[in-house]
Protein backbone atom coordinates (compact mmCIF):
# COMPACT_ATOMS: atom_id res chain seq x y z
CA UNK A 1 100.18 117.42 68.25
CA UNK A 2 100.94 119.68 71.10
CA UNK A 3 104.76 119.94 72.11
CA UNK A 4 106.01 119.34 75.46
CA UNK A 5 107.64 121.80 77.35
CA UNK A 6 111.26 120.85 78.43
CA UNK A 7 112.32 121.22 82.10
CA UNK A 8 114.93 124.01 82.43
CA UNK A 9 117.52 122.88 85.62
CA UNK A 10 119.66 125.74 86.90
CA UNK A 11 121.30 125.32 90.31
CA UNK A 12 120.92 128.44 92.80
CA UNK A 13 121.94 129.53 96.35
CA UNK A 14 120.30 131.28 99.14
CA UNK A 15 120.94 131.89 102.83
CA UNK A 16 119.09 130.08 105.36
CA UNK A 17 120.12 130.03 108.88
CA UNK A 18 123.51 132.09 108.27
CA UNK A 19 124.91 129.20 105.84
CA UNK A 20 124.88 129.09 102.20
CA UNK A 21 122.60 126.45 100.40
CA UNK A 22 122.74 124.90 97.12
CA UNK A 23 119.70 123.60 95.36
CA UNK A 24 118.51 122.67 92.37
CA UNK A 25 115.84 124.38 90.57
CA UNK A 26 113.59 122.80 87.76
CA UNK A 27 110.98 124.45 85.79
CA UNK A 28 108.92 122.51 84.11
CA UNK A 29 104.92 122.66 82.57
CA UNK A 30 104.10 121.94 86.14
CA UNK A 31 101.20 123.58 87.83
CA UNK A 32 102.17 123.35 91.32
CA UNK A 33 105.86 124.35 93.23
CA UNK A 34 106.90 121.72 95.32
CA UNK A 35 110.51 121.15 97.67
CA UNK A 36 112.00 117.67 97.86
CA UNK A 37 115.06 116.95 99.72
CA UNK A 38 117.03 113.64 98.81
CA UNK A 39 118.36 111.07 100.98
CA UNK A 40 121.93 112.41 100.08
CA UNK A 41 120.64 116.16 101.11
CA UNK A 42 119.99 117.42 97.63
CA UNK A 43 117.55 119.72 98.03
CA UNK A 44 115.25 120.58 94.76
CA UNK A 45 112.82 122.67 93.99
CA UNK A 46 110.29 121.95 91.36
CA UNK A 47 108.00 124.91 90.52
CA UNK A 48 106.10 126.30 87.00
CA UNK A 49 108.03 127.51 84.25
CA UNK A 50 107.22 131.31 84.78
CA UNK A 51 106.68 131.37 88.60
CA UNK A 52 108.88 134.53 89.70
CA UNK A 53 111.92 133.99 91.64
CA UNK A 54 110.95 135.78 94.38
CA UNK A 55 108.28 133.95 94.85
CA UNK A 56 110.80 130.58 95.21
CA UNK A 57 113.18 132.23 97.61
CA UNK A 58 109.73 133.12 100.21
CA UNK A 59 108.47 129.88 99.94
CA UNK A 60 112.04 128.55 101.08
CA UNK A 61 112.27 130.87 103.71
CA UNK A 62 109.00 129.59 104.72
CA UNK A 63 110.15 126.19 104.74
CA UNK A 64 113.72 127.61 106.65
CA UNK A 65 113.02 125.66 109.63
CA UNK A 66 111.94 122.58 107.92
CA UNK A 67 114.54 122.33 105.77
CA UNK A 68 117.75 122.79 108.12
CA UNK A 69 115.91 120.06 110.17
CA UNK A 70 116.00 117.67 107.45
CA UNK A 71 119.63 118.19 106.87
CA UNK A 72 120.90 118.02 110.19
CA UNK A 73 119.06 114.76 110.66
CA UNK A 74 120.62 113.25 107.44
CA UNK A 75 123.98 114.74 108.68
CA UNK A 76 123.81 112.95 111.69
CA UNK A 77 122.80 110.13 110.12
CA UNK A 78 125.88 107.44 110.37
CA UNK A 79 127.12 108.05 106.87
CA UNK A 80 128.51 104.13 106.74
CA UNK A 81 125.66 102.75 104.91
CA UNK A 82 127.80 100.82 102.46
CA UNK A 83 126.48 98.90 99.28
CA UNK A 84 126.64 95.45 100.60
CA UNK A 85 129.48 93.35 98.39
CA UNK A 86 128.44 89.87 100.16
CA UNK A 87 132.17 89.70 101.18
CA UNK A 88 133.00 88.53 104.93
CA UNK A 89 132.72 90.83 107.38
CA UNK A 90 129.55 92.89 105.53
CA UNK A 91 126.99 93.84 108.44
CA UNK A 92 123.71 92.49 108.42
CA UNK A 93 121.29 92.96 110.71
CA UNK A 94 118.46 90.48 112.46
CA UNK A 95 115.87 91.43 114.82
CA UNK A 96 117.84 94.52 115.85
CA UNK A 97 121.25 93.07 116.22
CA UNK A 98 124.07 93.34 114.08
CA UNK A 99 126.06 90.23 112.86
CA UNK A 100 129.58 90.15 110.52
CA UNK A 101 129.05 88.15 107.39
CA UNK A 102 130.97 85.12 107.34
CA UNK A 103 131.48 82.89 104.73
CA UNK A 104 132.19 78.95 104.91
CA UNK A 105 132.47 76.71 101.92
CA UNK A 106 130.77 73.55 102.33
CA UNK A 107 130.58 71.35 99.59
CA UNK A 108 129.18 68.41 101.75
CA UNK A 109 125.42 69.37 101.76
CA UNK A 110 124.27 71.08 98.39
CA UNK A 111 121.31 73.56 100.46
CA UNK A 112 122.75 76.71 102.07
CA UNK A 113 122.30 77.29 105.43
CA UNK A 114 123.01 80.01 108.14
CA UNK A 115 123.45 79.74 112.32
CA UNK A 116 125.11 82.37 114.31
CA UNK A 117 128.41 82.82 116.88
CA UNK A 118 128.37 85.39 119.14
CA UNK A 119 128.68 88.41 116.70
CA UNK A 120 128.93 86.70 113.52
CA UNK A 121 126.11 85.17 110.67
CA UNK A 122 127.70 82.02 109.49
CA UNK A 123 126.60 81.28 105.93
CA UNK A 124 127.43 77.92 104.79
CA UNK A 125 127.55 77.41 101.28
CA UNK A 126 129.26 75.17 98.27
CA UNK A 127 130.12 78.56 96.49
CA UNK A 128 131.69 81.43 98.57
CA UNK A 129 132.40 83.46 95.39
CA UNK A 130 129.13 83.16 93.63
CA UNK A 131 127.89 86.59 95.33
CA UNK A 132 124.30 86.30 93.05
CA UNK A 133 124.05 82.92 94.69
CA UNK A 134 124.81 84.35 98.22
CA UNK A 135 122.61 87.71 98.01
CA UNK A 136 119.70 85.56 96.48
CA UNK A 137 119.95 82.87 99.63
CA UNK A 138 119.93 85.91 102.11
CA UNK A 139 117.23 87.28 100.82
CA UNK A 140 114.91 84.12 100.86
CA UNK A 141 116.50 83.33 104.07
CA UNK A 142 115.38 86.53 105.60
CA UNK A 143 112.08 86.19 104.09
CA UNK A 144 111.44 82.99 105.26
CA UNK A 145 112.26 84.15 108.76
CA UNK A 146 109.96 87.31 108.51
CA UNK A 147 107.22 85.05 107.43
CA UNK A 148 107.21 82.73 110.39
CA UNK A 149 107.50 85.62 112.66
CA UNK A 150 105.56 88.20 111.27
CA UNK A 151 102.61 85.69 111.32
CA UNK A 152 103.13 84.59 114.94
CA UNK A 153 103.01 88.00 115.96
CA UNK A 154 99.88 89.11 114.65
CA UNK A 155 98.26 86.36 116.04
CA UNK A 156 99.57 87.15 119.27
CA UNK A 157 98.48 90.59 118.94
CA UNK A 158 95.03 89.78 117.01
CA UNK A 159 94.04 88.09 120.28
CA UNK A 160 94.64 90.72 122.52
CA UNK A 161 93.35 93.16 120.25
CA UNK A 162 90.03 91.37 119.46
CA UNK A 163 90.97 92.22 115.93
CA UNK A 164 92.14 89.81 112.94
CA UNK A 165 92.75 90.30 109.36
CA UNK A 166 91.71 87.96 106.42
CA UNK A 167 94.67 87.65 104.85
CA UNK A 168 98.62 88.75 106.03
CA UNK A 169 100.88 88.82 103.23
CA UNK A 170 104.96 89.01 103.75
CA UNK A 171 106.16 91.79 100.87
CA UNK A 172 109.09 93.73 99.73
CA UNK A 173 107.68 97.41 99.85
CA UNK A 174 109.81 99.87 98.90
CA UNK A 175 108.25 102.84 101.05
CA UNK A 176 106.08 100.86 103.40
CA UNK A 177 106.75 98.92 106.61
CA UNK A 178 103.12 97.84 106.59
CA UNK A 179 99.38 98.44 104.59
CA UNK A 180 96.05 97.57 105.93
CA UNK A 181 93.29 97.46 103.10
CA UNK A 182 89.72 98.15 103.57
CA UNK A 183 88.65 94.79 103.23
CA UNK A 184 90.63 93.85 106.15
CA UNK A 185 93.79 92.40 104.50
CA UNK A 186 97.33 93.13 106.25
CA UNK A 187 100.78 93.58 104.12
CA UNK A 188 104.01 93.66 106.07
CA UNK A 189 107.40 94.53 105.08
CA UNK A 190 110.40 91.24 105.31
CA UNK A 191 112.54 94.07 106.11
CA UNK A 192 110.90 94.11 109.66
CA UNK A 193 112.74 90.70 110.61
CA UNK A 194 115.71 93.05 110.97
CA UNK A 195 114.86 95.78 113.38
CA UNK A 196 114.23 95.00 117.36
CA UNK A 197 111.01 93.08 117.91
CA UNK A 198 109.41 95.74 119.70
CA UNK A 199 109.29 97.62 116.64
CA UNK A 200 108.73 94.76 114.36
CA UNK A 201 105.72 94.57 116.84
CA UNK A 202 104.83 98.44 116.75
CA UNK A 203 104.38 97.80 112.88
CA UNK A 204 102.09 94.79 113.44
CA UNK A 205 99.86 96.44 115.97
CA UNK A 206 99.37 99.59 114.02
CA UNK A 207 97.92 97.51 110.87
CA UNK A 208 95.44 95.96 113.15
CA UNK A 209 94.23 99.21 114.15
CA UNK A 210 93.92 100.40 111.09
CA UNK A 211 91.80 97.32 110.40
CA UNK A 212 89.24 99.65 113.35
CA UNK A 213 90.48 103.15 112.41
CA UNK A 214 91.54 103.38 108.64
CA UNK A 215 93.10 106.68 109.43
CA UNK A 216 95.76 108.50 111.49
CA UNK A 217 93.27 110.73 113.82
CA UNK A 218 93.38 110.70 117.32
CA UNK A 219 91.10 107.63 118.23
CA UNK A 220 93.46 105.73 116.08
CA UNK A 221 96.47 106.88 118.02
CA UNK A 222 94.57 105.97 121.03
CA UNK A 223 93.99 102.74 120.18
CA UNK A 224 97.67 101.97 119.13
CA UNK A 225 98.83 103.54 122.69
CA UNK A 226 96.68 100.99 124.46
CA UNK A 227 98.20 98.10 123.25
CA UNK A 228 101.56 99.75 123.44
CA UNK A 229 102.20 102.77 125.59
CA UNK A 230 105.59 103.56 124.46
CA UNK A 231 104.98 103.11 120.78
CA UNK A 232 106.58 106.59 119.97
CA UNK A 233 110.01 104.85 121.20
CA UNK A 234 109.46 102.18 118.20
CA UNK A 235 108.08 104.92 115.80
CA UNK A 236 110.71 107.12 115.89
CA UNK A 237 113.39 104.12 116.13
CA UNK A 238 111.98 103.05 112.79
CA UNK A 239 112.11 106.18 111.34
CA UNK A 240 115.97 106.66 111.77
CA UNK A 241 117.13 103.72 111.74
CA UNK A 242 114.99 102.28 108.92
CA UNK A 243 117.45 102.60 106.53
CA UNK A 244 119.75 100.59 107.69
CA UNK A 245 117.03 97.47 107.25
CA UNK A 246 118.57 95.94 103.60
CA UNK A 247 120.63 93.68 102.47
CA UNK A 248 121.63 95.82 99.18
């Protein structure tokens, strides 16, 4: 039986753009070098177990620009993205607003239910303490939502596109907002019942197009900016603000 090779971790430094960075190197039986940078702005580079060093430190000066980018944009991220503890006063967010958590015990009616004032999401419920019980009812709650309005919309938009799928599913994808298959069918992401409806919508109408143009060329671009001129606004919404869209 052949033996593995172990992945060696070492963590090095190198100078880009007049400030010291940290990273973490790992060597492994791989064939290919590769640079990943985390959500938390780890930045690690994979590479082969006998690729030289200096060979790593070009390829990151390469990548300079790229990689200061990345970490300035996580920087400026807001850094309050707390784990949710389903206590009042959590933010949640629905269809691009957010709304303070706020629990009521009602022992009267036995089904959960949620309405909102002003600024807040009212959750009425027989126990305020069971968090399982409230982070479960969310969830289906938003889901639920997402469903009925996800649906609507593509219709909407199937009609004015001239385009509709065969089947729309409502699913929790963990690095998707949407899917289009090549036999037509359409996934979407629950999580979009919590951005702005223009972007929920920006999501919807790129699936149909893809449903035309299975691909990200120019004619599919096209086709996306004739139903919705300004979709770069949504896009690039989506793509900072998209983590924000849980309720973990």
């Amino acid at each position: 039986m052949k033996k593995s090779q172990k992945t060696v971790e070492t963590l090095s430094r190198i100078n880009l753009d007049g400030t010291e960075l940290e990273y973490n190197l790992k060597r492994s039986s791989r064939s290919t070098i590769s640079i990943m940078i985390t959500n938390t702005g780890q930045v690690i580079v994979s590479c082969p177990l006998q690729t030289p060093f200096v060979y790593i430190e070009k390829l990151l000066f390469e990548k300079e620009r790229w990689i200061v980018q990345k970490l300035d944009e996580i920087r400026e991220k807001p850094s309050a993205i707390i784990k949710k503890s389903f206590n009042n006063g959590d933010l949640f967010y629905y269809l691009g607003k957010p709304y303070k958590l706020k629990l009521v015990e009602n022992n009267i009616t036995q089904k959960p239910k949620v309405r909102f004032e002003e600024e807040l999401m009212v959750l009425e419920i027989s126990e305020t303490e069971d968090k399982d019980k409230i982070k479960s009812f969310l969830k289906n709650w938003y889901k639920s939502k997402a469903g009925e309005l996800l649906v609507e919309r593509i219709r909407i938009y199937s009609s004015l596109i001239g385009l509709s799928p065969k089947k729309v599913a409502i699913k929790e994808q963990k690095t998707r907002w949407g899917s289009c298959s090549s036999k037509g069918n359409i996934n979407l992401n629950w999580k979009l019942i919590m951005s702005p409806l223009p972007v929920l919508d920006y999501v919807v109408i790129h699936e149909l197009c893809h449903m035309k143009e299975m691909n990200h060329s120019g004619n599919f671009w096209g086709l996306v900016e004739a139903v919705m001129p300004d979709y770069k606004v949504y896009r690039k919404w989506l793509k900072e603000n998209g983590c924000n869209l849980s309720i973990e």
